[in-house]
N, C-alpha and C. Protein backbone atom coordinates (compact mmCIF):
# COMPACT_ATOMS: atom_id res chain seq x y z
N UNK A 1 13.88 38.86 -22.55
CA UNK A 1 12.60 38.40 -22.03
C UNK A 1 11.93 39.59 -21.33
N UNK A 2 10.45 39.98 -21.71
CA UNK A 2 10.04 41.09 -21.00
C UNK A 2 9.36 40.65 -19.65
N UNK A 3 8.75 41.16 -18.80
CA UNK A 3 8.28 41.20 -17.55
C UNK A 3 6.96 40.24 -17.42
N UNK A 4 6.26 39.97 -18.54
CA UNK A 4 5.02 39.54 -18.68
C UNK A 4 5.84 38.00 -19.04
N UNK A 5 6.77 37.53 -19.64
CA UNK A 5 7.30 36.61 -19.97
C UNK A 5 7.81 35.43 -18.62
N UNK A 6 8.60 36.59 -18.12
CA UNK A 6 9.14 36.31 -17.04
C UNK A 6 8.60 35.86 -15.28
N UNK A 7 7.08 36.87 -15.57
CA UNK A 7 6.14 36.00 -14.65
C UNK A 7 5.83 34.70 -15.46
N UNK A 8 5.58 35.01 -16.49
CA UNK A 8 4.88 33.46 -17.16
C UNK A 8 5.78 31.90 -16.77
N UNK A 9 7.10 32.67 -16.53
CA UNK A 9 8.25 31.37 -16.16
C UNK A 9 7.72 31.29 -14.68
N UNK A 10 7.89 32.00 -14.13
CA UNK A 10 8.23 31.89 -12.54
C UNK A 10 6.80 31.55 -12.00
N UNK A 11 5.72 31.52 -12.89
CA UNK A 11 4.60 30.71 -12.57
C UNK A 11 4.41 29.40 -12.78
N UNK A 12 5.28 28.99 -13.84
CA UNK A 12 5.32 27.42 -14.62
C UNK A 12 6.43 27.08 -13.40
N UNK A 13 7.30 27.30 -13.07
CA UNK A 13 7.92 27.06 -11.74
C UNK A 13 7.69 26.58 -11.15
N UNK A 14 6.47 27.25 -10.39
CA UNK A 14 6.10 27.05 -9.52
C UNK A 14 5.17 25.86 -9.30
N UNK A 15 4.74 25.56 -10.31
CA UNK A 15 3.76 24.16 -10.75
C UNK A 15 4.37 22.86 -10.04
N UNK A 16 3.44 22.69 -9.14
CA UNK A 16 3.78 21.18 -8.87
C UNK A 16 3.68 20.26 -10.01
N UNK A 17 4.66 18.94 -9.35
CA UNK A 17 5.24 17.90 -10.23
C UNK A 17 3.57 16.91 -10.35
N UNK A 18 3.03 16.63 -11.49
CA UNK A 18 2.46 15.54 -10.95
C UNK A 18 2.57 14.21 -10.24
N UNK A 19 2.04 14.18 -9.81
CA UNK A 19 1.99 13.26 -8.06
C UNK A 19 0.80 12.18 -8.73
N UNK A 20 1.23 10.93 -8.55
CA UNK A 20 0.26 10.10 -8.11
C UNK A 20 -0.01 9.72 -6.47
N UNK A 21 -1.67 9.77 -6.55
CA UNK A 21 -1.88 9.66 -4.59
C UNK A 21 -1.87 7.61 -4.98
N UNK A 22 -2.69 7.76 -3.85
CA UNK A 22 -3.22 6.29 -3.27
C UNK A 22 -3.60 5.68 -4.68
N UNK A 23 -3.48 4.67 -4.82
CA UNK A 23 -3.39 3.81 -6.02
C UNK A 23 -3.81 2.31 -5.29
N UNK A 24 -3.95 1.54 -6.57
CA UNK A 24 -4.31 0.12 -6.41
C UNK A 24 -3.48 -0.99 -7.12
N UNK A 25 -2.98 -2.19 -6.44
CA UNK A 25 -2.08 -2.56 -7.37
C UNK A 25 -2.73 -4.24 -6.65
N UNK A 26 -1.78 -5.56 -7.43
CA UNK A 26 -2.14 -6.57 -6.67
C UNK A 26 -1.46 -7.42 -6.79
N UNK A 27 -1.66 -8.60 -5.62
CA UNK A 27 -0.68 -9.20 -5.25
C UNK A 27 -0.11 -10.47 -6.14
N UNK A 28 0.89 -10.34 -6.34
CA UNK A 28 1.34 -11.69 -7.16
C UNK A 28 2.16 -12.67 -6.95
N UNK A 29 2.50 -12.31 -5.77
CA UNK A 29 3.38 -13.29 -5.21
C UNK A 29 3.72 -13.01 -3.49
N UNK A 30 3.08 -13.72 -2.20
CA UNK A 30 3.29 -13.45 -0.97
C UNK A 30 4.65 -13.03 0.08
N UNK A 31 4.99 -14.26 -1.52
CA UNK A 31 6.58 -14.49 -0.82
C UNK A 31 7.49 -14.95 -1.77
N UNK A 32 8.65 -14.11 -2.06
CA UNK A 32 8.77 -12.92 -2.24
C UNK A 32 7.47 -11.80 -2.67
N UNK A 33 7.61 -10.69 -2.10
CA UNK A 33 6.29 -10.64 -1.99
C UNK A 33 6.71 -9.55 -3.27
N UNK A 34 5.86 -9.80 -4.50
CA UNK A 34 5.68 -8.95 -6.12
C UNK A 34 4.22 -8.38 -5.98
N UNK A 35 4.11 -7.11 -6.35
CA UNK A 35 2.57 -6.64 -7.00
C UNK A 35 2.96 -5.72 -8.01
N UNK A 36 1.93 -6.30 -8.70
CA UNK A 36 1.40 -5.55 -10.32
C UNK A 36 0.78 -4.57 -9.84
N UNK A 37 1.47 -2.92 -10.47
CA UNK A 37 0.57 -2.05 -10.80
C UNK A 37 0.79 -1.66 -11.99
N UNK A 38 -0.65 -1.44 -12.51
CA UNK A 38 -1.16 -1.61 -14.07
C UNK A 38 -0.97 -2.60 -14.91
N UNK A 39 -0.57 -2.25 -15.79
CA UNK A 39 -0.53 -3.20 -17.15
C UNK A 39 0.80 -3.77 -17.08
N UNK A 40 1.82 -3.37 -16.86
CA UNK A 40 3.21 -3.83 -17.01
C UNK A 40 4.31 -3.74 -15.53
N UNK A 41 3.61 -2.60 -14.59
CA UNK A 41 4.81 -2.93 -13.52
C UNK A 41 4.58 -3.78 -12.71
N UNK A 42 6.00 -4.32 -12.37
CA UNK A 42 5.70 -5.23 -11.31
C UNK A 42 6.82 -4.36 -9.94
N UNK A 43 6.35 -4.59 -9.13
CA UNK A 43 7.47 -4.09 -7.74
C UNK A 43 7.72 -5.35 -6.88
N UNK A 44 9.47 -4.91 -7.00
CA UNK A 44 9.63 -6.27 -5.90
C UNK A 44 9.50 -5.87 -4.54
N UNK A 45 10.08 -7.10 -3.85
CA UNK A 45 10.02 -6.78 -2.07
C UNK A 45 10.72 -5.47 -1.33
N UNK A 46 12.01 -5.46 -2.11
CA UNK A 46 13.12 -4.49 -2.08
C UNK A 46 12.14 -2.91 -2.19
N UNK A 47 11.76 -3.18 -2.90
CA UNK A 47 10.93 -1.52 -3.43
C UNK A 47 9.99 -1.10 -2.56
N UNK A 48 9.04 -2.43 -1.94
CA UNK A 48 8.07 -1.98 -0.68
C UNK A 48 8.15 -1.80 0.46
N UNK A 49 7.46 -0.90 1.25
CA UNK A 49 7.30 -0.95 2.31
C UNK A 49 5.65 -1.20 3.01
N UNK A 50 6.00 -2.39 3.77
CA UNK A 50 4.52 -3.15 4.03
C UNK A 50 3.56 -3.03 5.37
N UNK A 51 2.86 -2.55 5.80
CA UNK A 51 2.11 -2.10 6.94
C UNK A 51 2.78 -3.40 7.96
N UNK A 52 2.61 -3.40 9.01
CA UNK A 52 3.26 -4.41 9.94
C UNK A 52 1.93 -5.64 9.74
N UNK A 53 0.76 -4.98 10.09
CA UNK A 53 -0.14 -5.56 10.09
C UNK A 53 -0.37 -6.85 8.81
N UNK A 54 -0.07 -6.31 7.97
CA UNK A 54 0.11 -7.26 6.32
C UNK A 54 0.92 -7.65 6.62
N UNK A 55 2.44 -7.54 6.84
CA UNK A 55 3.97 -8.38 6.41
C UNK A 55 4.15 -9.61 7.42
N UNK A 56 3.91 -9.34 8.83
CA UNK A 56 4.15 -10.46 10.04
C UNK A 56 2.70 -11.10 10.70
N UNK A 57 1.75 -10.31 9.54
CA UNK A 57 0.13 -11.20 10.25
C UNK A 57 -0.14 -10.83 11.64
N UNK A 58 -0.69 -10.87 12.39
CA UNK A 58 -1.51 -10.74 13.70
C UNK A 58 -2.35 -11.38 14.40
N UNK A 59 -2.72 -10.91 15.15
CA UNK A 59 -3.47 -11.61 16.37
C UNK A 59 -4.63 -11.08 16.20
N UNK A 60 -6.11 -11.90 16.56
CA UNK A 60 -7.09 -11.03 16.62
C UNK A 60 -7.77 -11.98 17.99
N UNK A 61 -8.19 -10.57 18.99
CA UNK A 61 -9.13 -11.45 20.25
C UNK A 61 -10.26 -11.42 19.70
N UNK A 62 -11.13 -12.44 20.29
CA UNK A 62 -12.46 -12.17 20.29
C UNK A 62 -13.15 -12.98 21.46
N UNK A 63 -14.56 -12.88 21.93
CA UNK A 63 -15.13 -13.45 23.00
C UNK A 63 -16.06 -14.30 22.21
N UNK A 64 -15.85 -15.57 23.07
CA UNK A 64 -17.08 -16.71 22.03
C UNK A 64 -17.60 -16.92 23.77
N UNK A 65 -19.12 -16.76 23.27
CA UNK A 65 -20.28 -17.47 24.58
C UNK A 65 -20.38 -19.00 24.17
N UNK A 66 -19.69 -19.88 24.98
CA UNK A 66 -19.80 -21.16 25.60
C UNK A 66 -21.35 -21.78 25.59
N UNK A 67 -22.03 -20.74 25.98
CA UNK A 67 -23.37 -21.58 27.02
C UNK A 67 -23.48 -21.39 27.89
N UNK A 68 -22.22 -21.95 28.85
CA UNK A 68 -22.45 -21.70 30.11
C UNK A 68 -21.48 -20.34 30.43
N UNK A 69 -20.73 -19.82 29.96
CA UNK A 69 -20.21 -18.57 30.06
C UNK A 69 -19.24 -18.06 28.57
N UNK A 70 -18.71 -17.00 28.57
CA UNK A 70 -17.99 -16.32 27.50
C UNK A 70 -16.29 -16.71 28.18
N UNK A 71 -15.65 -17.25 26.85
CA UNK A 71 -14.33 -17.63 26.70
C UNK A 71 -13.75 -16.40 26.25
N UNK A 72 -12.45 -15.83 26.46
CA UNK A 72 -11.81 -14.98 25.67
C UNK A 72 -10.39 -16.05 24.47
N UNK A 73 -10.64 -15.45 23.30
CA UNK A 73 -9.84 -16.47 22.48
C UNK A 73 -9.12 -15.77 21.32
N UNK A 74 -8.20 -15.94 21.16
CA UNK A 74 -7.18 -15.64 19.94
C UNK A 74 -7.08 -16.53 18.99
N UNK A 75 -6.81 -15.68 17.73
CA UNK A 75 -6.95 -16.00 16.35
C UNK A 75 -5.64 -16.12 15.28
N UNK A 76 -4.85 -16.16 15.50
CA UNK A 76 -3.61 -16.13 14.66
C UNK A 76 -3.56 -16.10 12.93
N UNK A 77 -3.60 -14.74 12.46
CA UNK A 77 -3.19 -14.39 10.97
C UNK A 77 -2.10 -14.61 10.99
N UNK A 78 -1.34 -15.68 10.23
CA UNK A 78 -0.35 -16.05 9.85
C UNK A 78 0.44 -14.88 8.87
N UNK A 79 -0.51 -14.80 7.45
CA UNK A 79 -0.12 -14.84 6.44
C UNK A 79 -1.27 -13.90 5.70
N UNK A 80 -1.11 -12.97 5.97
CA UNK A 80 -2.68 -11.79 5.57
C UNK A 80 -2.67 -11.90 3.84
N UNK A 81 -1.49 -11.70 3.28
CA UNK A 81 -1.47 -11.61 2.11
C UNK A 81 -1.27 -12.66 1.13
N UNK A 82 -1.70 -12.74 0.05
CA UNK A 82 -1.93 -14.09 -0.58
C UNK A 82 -2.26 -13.15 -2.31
N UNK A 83 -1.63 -14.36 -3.17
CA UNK A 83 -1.76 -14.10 -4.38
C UNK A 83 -2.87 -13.86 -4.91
N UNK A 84 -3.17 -12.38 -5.52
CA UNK A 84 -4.56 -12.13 -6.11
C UNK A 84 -5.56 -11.15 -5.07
N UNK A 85 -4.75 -11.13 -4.04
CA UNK A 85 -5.31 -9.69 -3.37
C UNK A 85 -5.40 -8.18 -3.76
N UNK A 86 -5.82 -7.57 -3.62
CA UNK A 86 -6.41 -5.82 -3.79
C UNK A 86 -5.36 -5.71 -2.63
N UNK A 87 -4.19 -4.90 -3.24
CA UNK A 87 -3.70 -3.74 -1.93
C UNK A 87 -3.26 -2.36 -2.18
N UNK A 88 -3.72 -1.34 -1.43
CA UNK A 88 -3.77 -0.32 -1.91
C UNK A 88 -1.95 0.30 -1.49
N UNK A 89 -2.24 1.12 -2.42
CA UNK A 89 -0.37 1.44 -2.06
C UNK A 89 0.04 2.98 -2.39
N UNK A 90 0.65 3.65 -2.34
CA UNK A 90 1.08 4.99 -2.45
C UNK A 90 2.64 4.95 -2.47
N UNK A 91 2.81 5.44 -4.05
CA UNK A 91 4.49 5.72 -4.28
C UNK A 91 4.81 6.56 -4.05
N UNK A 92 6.25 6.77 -3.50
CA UNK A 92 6.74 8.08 -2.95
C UNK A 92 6.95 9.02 -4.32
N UNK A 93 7.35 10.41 -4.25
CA UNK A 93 7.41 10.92 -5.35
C UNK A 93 8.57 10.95 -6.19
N UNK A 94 9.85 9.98 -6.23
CA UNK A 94 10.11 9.50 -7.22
C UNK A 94 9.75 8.00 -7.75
N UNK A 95 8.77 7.67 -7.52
CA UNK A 95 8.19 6.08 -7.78
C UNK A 95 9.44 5.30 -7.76
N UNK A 96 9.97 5.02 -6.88
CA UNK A 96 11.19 4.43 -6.22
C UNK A 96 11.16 3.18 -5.22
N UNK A 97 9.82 4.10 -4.11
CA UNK A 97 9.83 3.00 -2.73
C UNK A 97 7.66 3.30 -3.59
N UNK A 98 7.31 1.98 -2.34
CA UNK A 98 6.12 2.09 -2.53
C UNK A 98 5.32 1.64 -1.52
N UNK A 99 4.71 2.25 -0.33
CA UNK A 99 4.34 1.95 0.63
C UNK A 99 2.68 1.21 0.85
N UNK A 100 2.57 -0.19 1.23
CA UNK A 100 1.43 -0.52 0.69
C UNK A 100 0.70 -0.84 2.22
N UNK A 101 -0.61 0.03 2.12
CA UNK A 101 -1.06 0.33 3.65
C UNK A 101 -1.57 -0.62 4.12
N UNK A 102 -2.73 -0.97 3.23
CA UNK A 102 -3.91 -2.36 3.80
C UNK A 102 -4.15 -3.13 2.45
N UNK A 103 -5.05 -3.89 2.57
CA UNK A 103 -6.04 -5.02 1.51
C UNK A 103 -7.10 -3.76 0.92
N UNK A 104 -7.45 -3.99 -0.40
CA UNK A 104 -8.68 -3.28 -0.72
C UNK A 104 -10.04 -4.32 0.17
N UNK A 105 -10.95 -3.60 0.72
CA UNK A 105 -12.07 -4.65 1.26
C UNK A 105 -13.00 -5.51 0.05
């Protein structure tokens, strides 16, 4: 192999792997919780990792005016995710685990 060859390797080397970023996949089942990405995969629960905010639901305050004054009041998200949602997700780089951040809006 001559010198001109041999950079030609050690440049292909050096080539990153293609990477998929942030992606879109959706929900098909809450619980156990399955999402389809693309045409044929499905990922189970085992494979994800789910923002806290999505997996155990939350609290949301808000202030409602009465009339005669403003109440402070909580909202209880049970259950954020539901079959047929947009959630955006990012696989690690052996598409192994798949970390799914929020809801598409």
């Amino acid at each position: 192999m001559n010198s001109i060859e041999k950079m030609a390797q050690l440049f292909k080397e050096r080539d990153n792997p293609y990477i998929i970023n942030v992606t879109v996949g959706e929900v098909l089942s809450p619980a156990p919780l399955k999402v389809k990405w693309g045409e044929n995969i499905i990922i189970e629960e085992k494979d994800l990792v789910v923002a806290k905010l999505l997996k155990g639901g939350f609290t949301v305050q808000y202030t409602d005016n009465t009339g005669s004054g403003t109440v402070t009041r909580n909202l209880q998200i049970a259950n954020p995710l539901q079959a047929g949602d947009k959630v955006i997700i990012l696989p690690d780089v052996d598409y192994k685990i798949f970390y799914v951040i929020d809801k598409v809006g």
